[in-house]
N, C-alpha and C. Protein backbone atom coordinates (compact mmCIF):
# COMPACT_ATOMS: atom_id res chain seq x y z
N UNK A 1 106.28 93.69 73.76
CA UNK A 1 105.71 94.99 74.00
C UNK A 1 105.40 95.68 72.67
N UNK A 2 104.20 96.50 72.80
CA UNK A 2 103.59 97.15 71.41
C UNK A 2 104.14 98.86 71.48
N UNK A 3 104.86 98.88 70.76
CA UNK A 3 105.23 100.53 71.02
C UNK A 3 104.15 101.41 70.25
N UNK A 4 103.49 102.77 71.47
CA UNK A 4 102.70 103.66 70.70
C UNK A 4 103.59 104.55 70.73
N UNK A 5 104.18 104.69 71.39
CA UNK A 5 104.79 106.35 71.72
C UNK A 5 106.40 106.35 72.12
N UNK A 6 107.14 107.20 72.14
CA UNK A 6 108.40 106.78 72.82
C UNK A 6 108.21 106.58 74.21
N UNK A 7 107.20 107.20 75.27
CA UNK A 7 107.17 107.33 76.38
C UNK A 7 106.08 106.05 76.52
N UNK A 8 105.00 105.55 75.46
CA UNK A 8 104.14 104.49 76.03
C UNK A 8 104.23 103.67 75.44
N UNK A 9 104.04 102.08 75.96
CA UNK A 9 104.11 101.04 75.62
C UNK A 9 102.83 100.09 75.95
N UNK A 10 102.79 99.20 75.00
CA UNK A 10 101.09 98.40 75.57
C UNK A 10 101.81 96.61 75.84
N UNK A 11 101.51 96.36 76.63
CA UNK A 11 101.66 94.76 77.12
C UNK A 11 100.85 93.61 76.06
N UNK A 12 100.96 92.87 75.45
CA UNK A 12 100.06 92.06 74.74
C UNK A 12 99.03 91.20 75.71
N UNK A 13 99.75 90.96 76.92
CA UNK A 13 98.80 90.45 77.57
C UNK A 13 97.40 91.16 78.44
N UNK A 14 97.56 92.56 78.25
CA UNK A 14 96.49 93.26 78.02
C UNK A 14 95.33 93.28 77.50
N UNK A 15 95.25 92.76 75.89
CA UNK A 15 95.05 92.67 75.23
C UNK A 15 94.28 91.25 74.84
N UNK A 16 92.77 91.29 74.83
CA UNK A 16 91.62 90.24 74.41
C UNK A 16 91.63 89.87 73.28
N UNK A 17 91.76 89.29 72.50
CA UNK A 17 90.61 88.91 71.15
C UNK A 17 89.68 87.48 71.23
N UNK A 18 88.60 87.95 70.71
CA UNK A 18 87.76 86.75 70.04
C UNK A 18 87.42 86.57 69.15
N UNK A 19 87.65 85.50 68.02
CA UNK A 19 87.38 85.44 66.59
C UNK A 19 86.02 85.54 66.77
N UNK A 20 85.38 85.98 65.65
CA UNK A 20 83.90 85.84 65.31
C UNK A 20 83.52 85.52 63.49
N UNK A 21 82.59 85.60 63.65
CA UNK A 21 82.31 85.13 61.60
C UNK A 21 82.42 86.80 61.57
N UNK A 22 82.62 86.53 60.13
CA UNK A 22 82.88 87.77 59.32
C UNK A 22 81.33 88.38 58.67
N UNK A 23 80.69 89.32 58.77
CA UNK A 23 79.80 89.94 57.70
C UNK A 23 80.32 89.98 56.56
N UNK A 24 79.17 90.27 55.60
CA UNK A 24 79.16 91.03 53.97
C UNK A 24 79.58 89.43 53.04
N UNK A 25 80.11 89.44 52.07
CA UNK A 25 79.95 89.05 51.44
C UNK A 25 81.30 87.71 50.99
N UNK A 26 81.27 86.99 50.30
CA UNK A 26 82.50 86.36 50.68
C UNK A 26 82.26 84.43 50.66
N UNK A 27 81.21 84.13 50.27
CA UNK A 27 80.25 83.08 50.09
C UNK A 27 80.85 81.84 50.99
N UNK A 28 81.01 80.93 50.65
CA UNK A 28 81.17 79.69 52.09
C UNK A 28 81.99 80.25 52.76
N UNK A 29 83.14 80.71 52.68
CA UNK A 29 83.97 80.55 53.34
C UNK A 29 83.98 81.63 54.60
N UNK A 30 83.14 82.31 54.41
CA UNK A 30 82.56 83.77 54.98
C UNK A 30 81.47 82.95 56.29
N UNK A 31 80.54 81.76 56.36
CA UNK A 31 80.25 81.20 56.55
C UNK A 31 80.42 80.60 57.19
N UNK A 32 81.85 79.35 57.48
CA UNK A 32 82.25 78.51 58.11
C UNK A 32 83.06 78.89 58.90
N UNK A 33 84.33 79.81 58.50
CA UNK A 33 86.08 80.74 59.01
C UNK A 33 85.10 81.54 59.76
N UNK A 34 86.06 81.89 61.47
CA UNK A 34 85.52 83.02 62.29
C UNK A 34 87.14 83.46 62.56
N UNK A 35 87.08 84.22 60.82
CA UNK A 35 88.15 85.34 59.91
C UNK A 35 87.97 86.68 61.24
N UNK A 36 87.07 86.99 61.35
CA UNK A 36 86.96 88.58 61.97
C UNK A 36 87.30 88.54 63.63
N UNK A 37 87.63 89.40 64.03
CA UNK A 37 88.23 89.76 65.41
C UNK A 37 88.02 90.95 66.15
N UNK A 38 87.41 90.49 67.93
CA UNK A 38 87.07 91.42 68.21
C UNK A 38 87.97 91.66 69.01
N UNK A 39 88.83 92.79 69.32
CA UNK A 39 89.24 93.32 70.30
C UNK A 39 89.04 94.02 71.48
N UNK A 40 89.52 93.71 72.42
CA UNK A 40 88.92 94.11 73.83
C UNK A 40 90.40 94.66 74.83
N UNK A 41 89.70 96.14 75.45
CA UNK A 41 91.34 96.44 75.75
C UNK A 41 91.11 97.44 76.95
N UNK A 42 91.04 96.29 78.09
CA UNK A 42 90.57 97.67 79.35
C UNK A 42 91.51 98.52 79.75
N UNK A 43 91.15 99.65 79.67
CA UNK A 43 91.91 100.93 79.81
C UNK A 43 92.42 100.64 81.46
N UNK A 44 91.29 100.57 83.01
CA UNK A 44 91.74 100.59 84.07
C UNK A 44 92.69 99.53 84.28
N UNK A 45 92.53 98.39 83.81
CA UNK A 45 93.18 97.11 84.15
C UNK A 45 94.53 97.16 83.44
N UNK A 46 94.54 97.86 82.37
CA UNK A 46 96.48 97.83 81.94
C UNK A 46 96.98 98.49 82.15
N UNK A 47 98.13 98.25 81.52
CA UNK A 47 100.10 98.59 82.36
C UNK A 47 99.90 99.64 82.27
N UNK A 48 99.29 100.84 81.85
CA UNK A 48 99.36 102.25 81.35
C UNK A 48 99.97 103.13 82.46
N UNK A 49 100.66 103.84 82.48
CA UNK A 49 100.65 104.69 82.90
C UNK A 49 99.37 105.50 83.46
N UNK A 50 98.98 105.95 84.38
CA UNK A 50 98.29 106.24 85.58
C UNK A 50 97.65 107.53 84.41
N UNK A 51 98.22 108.63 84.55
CA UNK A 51 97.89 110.04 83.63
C UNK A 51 97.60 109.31 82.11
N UNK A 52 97.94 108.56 81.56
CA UNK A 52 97.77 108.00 80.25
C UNK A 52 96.58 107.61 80.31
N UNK A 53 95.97 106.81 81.64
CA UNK A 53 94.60 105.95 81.76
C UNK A 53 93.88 106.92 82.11
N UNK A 54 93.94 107.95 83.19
CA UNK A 54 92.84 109.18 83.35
C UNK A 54 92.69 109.81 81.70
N UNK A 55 93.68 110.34 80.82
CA UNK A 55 93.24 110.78 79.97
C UNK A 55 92.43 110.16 78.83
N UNK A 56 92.91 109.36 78.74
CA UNK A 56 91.62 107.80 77.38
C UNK A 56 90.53 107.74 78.67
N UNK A 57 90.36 107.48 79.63
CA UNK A 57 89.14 107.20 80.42
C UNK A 57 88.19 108.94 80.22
N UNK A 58 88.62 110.03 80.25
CA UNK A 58 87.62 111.30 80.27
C UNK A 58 87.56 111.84 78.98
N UNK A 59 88.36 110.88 77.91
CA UNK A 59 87.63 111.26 76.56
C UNK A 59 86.23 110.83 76.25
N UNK A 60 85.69 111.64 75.45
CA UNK A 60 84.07 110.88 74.52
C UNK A 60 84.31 110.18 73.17
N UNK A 61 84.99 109.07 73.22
CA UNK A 61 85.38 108.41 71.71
C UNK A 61 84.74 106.94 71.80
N UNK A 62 84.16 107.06 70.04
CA UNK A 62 83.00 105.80 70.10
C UNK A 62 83.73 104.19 70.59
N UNK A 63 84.55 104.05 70.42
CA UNK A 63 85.21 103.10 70.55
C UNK A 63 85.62 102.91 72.14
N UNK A 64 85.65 103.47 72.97
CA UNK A 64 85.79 103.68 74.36
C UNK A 64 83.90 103.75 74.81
N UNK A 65 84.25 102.45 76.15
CA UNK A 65 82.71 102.16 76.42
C UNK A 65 82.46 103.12 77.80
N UNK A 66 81.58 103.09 77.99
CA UNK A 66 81.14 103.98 79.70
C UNK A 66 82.01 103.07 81.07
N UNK A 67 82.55 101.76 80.30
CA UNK A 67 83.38 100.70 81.73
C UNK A 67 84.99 101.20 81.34
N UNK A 68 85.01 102.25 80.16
CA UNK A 68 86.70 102.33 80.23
C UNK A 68 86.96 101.05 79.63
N UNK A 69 86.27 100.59 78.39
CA UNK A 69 87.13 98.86 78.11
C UNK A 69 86.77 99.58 76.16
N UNK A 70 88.09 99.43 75.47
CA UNK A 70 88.12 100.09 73.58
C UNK A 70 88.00 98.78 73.28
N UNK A 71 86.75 98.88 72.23
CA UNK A 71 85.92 97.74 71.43
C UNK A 71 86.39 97.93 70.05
N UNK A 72 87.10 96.77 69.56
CA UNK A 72 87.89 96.83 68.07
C UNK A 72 87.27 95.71 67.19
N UNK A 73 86.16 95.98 66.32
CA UNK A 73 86.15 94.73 65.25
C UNK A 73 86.54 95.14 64.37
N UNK A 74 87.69 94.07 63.64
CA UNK A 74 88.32 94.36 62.41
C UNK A 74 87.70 92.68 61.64
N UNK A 75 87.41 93.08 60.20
CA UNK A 75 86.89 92.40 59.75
C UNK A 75 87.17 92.37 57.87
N UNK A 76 88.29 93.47 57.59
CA UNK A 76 88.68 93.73 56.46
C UNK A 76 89.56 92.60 55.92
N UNK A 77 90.02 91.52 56.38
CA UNK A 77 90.82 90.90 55.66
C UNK A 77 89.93 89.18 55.91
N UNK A 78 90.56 88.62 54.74
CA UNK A 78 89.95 87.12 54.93
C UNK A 78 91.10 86.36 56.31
N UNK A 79 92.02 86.48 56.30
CA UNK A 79 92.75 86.15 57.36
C UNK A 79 92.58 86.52 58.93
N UNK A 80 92.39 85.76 59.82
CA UNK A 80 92.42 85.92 60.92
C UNK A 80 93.61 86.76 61.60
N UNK A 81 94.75 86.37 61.17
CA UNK A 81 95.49 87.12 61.56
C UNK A 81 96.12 88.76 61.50
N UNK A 82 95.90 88.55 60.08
CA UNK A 82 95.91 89.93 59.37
C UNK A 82 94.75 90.67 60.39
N UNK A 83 93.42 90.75 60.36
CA UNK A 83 92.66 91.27 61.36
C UNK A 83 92.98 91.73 62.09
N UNK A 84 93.95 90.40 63.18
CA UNK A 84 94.01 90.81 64.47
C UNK A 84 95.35 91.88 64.28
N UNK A 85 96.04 92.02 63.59
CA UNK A 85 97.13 92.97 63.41
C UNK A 85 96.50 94.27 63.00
N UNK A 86 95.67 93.84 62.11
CA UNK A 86 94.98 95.70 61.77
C UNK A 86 94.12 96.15 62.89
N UNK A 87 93.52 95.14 63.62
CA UNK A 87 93.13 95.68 65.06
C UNK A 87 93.71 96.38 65.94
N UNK A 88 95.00 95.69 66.15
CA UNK A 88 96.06 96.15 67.47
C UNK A 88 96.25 97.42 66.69
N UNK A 89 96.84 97.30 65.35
CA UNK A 89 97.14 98.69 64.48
C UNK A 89 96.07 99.84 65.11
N UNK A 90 95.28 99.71 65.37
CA UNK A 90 94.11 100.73 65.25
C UNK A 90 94.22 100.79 66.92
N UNK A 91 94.11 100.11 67.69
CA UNK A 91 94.19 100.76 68.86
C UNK A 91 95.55 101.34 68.77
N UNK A 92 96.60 101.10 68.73
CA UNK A 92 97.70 102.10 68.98
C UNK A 92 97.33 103.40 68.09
N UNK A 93 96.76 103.14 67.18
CA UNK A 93 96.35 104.63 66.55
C UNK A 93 95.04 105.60 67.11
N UNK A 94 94.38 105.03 67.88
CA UNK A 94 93.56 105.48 69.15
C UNK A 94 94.23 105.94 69.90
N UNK A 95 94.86 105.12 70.63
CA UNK A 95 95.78 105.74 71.94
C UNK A 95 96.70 106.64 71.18
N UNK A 96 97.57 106.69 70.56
CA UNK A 96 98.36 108.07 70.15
C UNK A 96 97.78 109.09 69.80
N UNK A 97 96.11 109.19 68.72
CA UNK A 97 95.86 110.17 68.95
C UNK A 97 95.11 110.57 69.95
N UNK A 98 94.71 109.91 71.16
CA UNK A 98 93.96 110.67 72.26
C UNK A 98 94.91 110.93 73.15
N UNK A 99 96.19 110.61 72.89
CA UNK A 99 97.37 111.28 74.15
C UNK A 99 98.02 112.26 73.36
N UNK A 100 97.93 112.58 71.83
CA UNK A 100 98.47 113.53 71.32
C UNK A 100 98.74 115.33 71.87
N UNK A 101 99.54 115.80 72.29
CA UNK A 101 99.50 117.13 72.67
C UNK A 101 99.94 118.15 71.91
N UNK A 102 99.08 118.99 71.65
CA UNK A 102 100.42 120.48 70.86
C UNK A 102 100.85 120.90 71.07
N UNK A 103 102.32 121.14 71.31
CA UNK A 103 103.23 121.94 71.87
C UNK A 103 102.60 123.39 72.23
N UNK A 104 102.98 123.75 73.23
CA UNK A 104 102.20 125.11 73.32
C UNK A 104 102.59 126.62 72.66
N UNK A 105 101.87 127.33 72.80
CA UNK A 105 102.53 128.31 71.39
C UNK A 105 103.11 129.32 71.92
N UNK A 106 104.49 129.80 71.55
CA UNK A 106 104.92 130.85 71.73
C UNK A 106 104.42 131.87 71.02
N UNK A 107 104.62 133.07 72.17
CA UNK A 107 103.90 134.26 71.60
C UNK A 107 105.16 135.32 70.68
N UNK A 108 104.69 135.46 69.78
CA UNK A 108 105.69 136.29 69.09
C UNK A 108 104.99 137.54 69.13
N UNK A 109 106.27 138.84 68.51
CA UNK A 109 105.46 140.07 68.29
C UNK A 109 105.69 140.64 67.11
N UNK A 110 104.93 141.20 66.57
CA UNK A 110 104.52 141.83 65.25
C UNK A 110 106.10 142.19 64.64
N UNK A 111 106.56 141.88 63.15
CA UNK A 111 107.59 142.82 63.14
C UNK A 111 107.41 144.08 62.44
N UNK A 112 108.14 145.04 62.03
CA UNK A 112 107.95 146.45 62.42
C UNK A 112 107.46 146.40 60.77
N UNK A 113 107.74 145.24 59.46
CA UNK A 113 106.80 145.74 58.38
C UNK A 113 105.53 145.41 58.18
N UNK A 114 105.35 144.25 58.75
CA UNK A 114 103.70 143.69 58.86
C UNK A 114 103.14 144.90 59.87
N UNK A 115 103.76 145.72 60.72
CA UNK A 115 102.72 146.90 61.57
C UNK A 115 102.72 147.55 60.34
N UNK A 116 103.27 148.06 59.96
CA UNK A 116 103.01 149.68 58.35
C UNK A 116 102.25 148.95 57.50
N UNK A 117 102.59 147.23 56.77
CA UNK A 117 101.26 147.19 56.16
C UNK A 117 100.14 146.94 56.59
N UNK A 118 99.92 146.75 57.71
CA UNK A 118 99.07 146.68 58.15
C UNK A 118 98.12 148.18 58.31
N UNK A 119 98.84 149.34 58.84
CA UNK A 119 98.48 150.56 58.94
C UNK A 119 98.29 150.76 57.83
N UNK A 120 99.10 150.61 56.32
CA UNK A 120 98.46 151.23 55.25
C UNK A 120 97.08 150.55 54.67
N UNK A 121 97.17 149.35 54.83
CA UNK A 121 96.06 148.75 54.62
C UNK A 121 94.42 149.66 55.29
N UNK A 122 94.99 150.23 56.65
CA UNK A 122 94.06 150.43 57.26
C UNK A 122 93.54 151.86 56.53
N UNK A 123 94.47 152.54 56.22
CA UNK A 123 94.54 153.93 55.65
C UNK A 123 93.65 153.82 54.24
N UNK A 124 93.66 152.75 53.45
CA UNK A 124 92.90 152.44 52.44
C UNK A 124 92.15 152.12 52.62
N UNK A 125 91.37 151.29 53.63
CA UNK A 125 90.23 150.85 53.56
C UNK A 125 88.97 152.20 53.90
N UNK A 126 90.10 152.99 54.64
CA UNK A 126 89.56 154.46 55.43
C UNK A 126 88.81 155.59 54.40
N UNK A 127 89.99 155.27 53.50
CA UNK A 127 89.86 156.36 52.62
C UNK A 127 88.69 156.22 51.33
N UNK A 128 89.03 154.38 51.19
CA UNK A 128 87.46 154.12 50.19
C UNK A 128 86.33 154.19 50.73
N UNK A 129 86.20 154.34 52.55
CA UNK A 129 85.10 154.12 53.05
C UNK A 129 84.32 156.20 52.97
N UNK A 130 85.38 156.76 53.62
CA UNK A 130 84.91 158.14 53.52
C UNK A 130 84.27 158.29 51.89
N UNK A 131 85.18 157.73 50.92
CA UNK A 131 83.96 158.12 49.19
C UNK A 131 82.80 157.67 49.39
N UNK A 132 82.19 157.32 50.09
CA UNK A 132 81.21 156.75 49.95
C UNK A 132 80.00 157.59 50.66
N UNK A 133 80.61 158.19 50.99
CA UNK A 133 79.46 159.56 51.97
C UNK A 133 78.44 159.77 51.25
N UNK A 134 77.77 160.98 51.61
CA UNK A 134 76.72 161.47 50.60
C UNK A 134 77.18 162.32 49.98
N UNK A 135 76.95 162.85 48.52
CA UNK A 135 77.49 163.89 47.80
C UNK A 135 76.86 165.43 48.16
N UNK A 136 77.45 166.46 48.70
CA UNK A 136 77.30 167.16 49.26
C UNK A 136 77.31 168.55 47.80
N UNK A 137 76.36 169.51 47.79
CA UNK A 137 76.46 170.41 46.34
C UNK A 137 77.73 171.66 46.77
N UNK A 138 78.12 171.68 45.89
CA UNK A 138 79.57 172.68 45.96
C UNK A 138 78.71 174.43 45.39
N UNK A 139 77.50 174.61 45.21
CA UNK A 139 77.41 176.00 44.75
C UNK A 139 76.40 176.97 45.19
């Protein structure tokens, strides 16, 4: 089992890959080795938790297709394996941050010196704003 979360876990047998050749640069060996890996990881069809799969299914993230199935090519390492590890890496870092929540915020209330500076603040801004009038003749 792949731990994302304390509460979620991913099954490996979930979990597709197919080697493919590697792009960019890297001369024969780039060529012959199918180094790169695609990952394939249907959201409806695994162990997930039910609320875990509604929420990755009604996100808009590029990696999530319109069938609910997260498309992973990793292709950064010459090793096949390494790949497929920075792959899985990256979906669990998908799924944790699209189940991520913020605690919700407690409301606090003002304390009694942030109200006065706040009021004096206001008292100054008051008082540079009245100089600014028109100059009125005293005679």
């Amino acid at each position: 089992m792949i731990d994302v979360t304390r509460q979620i876990t991913l099954d490996p047998e979930d979990i597709q890959f197919t080697a493919i050749r590697a792009q960019g640069a890297g001369g024969q060996h780039v060529n012959k080795a199918s180094t790169a890996v695609h990952l394939r990881f249907d959201i409806r069809a695994s162990r997930l938790p039910a609320e875990i799969q509604q929420k990755l299914l009604n996100v808009n993230h590029h990696l999530i297709t319109a069938d609910g199935v997260v498309v992973i090519k990793s292709q950064s390492f010459r090793s096949q394996d390494k790949n497929r590890a920075a792959a899985v890496q990256r979906l669990v870092d998908v799924i944790r941050e699209l189940t991520y929540e913020d605690a919700p915020r407690k409301a606090t209330r003002p304390t009694r010196a942030s109200k006065v500076r706040r009021l004096q603040s206001k008292a100054r801004q008051s008082a540079t704003k009245s100089l600014r009038g028109k100059v009125r003749d005293q005679g």
